[in-house]
N, C-alpha and C. Protein backbone atom coordinates (compact mmCIF):
# COMPACT_ATOMS: atom_id res chain seq x y z
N UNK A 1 -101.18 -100.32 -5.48
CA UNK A 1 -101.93 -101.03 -4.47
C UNK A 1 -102.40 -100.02 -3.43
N UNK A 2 -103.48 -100.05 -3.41
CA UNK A 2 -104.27 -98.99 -1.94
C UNK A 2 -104.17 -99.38 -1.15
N UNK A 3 -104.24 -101.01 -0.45
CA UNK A 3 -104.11 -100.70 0.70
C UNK A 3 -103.04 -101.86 1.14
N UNK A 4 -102.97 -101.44 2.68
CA UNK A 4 -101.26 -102.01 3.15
C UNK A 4 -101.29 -103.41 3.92
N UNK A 5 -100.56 -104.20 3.69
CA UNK A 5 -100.79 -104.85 4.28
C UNK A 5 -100.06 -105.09 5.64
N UNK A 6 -100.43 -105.18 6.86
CA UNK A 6 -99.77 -104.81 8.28
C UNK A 6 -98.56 -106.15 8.42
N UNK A 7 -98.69 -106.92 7.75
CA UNK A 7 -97.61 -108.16 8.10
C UNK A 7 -96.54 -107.51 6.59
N UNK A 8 -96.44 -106.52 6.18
CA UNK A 8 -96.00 -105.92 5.11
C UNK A 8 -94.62 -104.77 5.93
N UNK A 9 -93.18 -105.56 5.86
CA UNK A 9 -91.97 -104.45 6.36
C UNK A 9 -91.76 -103.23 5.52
N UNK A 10 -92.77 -103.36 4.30
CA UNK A 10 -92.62 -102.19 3.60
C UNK A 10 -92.98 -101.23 3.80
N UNK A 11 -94.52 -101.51 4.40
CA UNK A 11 -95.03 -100.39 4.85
C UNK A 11 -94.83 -100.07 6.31
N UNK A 12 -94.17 -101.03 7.09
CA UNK A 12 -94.12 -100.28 8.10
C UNK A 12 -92.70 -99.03 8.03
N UNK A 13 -91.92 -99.87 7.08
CA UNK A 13 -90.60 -98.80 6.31
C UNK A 13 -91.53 -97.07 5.76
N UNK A 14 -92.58 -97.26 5.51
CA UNK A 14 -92.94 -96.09 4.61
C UNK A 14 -93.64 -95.68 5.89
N UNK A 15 -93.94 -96.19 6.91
CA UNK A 15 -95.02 -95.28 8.07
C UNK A 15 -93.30 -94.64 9.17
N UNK A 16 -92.07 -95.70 9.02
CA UNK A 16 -91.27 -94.72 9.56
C UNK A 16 -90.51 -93.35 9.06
N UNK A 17 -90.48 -93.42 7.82
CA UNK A 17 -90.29 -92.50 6.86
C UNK A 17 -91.06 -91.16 6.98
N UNK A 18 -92.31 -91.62 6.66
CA UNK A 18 -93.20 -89.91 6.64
C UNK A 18 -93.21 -89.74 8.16
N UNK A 19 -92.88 -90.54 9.45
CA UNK A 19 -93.20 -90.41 10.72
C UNK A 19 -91.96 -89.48 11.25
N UNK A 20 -90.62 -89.50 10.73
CA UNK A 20 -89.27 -89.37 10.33
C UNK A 20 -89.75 -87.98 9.55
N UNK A 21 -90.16 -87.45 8.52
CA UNK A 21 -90.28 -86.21 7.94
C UNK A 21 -91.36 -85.61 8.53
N UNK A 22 -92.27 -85.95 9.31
CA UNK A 22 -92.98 -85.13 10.12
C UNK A 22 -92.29 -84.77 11.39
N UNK A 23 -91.87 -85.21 11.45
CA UNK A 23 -90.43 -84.97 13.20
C UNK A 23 -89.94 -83.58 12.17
N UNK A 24 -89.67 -83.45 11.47
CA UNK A 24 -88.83 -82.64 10.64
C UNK A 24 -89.11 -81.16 10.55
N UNK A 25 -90.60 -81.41 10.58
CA UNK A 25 -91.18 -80.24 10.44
C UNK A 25 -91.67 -79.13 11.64
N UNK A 26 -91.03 -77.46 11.30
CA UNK A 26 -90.87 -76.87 12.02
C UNK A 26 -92.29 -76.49 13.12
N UNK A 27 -92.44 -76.20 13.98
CA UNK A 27 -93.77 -76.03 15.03
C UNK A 27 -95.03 -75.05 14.11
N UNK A 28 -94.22 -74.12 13.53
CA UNK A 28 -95.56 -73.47 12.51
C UNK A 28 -95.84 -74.20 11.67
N UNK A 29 -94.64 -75.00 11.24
CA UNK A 29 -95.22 -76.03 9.96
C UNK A 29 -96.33 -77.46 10.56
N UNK A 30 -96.39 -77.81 11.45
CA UNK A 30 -96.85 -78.46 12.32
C UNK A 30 -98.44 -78.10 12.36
N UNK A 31 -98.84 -76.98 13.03
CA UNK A 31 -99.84 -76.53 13.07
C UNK A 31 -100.44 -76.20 11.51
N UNK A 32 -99.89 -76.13 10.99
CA UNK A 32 -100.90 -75.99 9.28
C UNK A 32 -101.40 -76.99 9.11
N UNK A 33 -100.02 -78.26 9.51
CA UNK A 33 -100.33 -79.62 8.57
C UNK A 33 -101.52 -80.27 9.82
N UNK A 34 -101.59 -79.78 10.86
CA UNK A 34 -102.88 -79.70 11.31
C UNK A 34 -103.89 -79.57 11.41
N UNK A 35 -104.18 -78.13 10.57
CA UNK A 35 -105.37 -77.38 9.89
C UNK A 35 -105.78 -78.03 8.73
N UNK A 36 -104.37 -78.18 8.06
CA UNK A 36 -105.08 -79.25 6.63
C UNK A 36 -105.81 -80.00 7.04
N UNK A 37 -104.97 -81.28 7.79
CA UNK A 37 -105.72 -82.74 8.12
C UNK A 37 -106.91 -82.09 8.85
N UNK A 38 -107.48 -80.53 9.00
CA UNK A 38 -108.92 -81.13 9.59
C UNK A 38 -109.79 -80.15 8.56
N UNK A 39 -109.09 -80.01 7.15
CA UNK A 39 -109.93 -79.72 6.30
C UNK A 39 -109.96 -78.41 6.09
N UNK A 40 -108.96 -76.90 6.63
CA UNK A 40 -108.93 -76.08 6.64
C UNK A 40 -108.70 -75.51 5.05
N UNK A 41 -109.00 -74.33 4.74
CA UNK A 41 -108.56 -73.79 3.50
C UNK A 41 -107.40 -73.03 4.21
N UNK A 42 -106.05 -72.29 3.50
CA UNK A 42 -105.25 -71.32 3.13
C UNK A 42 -105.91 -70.26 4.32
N UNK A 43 -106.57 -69.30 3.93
CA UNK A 43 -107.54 -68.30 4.21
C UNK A 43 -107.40 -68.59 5.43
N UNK A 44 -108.56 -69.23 5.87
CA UNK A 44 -108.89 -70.15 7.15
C UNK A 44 -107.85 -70.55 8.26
N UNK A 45 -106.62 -71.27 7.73
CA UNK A 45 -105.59 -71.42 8.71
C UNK A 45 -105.02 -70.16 8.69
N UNK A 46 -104.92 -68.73 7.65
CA UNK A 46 -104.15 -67.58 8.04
C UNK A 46 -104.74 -67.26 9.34
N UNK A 47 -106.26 -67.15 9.66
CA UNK A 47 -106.91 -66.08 10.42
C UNK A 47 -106.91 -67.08 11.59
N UNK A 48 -106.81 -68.55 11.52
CA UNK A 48 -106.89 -69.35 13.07
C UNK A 48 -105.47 -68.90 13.54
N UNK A 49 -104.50 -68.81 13.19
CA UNK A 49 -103.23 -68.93 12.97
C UNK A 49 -102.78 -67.49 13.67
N UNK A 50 -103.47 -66.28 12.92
CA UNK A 50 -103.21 -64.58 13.42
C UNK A 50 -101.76 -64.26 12.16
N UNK A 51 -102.26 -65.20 11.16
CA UNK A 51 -101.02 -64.67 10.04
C UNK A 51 -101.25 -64.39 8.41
N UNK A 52 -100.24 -63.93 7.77
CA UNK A 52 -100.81 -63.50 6.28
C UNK A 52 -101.06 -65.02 5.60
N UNK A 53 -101.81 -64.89 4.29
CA UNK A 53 -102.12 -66.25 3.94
C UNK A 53 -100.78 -66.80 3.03
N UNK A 54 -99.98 -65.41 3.12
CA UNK A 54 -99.06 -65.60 1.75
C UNK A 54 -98.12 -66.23 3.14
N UNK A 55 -98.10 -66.30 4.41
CA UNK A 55 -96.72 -66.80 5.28
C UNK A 55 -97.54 -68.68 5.19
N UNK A 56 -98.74 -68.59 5.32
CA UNK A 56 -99.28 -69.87 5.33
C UNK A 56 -99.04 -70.49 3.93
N UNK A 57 -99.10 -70.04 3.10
CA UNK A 57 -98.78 -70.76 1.61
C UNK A 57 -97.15 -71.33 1.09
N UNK A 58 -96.36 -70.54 2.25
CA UNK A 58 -95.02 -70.82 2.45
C UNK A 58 -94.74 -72.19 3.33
N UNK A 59 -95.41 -72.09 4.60
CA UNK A 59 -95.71 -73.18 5.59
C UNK A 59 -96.16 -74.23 4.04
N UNK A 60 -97.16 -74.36 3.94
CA UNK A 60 -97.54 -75.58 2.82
C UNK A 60 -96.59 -75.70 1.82
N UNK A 61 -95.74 -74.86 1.06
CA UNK A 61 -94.78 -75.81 0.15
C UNK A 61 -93.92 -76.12 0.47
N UNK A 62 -93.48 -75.95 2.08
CA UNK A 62 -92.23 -76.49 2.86
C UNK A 62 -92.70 -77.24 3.08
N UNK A 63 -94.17 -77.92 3.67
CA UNK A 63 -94.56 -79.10 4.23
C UNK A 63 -94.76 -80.11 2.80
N UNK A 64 -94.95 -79.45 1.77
CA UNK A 64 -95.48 -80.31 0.12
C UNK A 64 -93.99 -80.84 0.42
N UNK A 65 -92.72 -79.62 0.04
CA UNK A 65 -91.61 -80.60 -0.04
C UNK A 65 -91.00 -81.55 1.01
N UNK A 66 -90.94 -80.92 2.40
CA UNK A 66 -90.39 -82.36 3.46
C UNK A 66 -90.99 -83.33 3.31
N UNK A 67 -92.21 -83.43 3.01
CA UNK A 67 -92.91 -84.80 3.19
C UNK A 67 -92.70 -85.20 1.43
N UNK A 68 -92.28 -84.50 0.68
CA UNK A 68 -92.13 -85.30 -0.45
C UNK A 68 -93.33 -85.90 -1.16
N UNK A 69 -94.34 -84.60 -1.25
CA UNK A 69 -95.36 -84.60 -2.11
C UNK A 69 -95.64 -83.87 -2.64
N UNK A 70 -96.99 -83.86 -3.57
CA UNK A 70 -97.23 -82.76 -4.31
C UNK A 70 -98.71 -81.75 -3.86
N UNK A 71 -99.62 -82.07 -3.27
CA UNK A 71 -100.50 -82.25 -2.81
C UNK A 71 -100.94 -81.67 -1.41
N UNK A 72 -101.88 -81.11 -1.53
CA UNK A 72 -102.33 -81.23 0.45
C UNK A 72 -103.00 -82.80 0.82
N UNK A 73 -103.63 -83.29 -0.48
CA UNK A 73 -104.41 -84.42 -0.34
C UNK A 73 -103.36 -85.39 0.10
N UNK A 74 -102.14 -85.29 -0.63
CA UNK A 74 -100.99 -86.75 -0.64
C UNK A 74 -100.75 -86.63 0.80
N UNK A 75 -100.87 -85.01 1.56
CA UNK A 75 -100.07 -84.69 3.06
C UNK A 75 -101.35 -85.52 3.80
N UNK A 76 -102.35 -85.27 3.49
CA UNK A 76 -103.11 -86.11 4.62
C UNK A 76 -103.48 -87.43 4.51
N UNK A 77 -103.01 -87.66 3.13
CA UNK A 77 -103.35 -89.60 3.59
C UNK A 77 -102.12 -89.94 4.09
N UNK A 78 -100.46 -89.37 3.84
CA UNK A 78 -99.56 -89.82 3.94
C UNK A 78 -99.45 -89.72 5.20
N UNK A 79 -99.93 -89.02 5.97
CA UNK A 79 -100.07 -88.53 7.50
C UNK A 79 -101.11 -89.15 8.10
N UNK A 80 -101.97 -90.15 7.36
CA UNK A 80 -103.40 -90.75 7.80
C UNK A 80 -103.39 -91.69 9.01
N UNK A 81 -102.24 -92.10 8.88
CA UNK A 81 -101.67 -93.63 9.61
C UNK A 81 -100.92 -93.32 10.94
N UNK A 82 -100.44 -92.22 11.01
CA UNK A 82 -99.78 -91.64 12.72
C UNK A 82 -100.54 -91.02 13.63
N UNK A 83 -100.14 -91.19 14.45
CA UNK A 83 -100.72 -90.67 15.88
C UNK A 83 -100.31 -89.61 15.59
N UNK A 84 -101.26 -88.81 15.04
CA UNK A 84 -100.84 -86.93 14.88
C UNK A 84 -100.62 -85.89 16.18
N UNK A 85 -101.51 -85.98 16.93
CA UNK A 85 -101.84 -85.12 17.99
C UNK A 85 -100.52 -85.65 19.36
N UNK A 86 -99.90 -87.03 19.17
CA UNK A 86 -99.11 -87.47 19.51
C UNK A 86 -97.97 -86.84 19.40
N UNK A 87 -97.46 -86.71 18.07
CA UNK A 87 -96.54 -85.66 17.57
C UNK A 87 -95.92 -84.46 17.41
N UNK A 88 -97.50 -83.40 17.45
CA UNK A 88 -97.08 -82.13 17.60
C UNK A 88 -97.40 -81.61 19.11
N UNK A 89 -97.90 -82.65 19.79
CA UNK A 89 -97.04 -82.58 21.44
C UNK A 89 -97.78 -81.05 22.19
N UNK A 90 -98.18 -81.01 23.16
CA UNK A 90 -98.57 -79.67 23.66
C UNK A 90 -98.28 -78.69 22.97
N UNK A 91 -99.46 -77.54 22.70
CA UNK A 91 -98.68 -76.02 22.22
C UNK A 91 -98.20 -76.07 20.78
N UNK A 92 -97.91 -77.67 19.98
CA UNK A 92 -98.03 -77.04 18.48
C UNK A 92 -99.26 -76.88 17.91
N UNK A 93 -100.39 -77.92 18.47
CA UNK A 93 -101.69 -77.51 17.92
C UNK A 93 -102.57 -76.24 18.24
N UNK A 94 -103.38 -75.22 17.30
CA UNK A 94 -104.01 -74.53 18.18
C UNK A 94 -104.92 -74.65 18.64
N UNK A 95 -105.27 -73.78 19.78
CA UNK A 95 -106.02 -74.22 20.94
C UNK A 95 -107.57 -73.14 20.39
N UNK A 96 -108.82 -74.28 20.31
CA UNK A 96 -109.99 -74.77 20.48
C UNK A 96 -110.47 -73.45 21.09
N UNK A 97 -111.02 -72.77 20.21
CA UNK A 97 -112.02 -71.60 20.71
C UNK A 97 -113.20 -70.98 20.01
């Protein structure tokens, strides 16, 4: 089923869950899964970032496994539904230049 239904305790069970494994994730891991959700490549988040792509490819299969996917795609729909910018709170996102 695609989509959720809001009078549905299941899904609000599955929005505390990934909301619960994104708490989880460390402040560098934070800022990738940032870059993903706005469409970044690997490459791209190394050089916004000021890091190797091989430390960013590490960040992503720690974030594939806490969140318990396989995917960058599964990380951003599974992440589609939270107040993101809410979350990683001043200073984990990077700053706009």
């Amino acid at each position: 089923e695609l989509t959720q239904n809001a009078s549905d305790p299941r899904a609000a069970t599955r929005a505390s869950d990934i909301a619960d494994r994104v708490a989880g994730l460390t402040p560098a891991q934070l800022r990738v899964l940032h870059l993903i959700r706005h469409g970044q490549l690997n490459k791209q988040i190394a050089h916004e970032l000021g890091v190797s792509e091989t430390t960013v490819k590490a960040h992503v299969s720690e974030i594939l496994r806490k969140l318990n996917v396989v995917s960058r795609t599964q990380a951003v729909i599974k992440t589609a539904q939270l107040d993101f910018e809410a979350i990683i709170g001043d200073g984990a996102a990077p700053s706009s230049s």
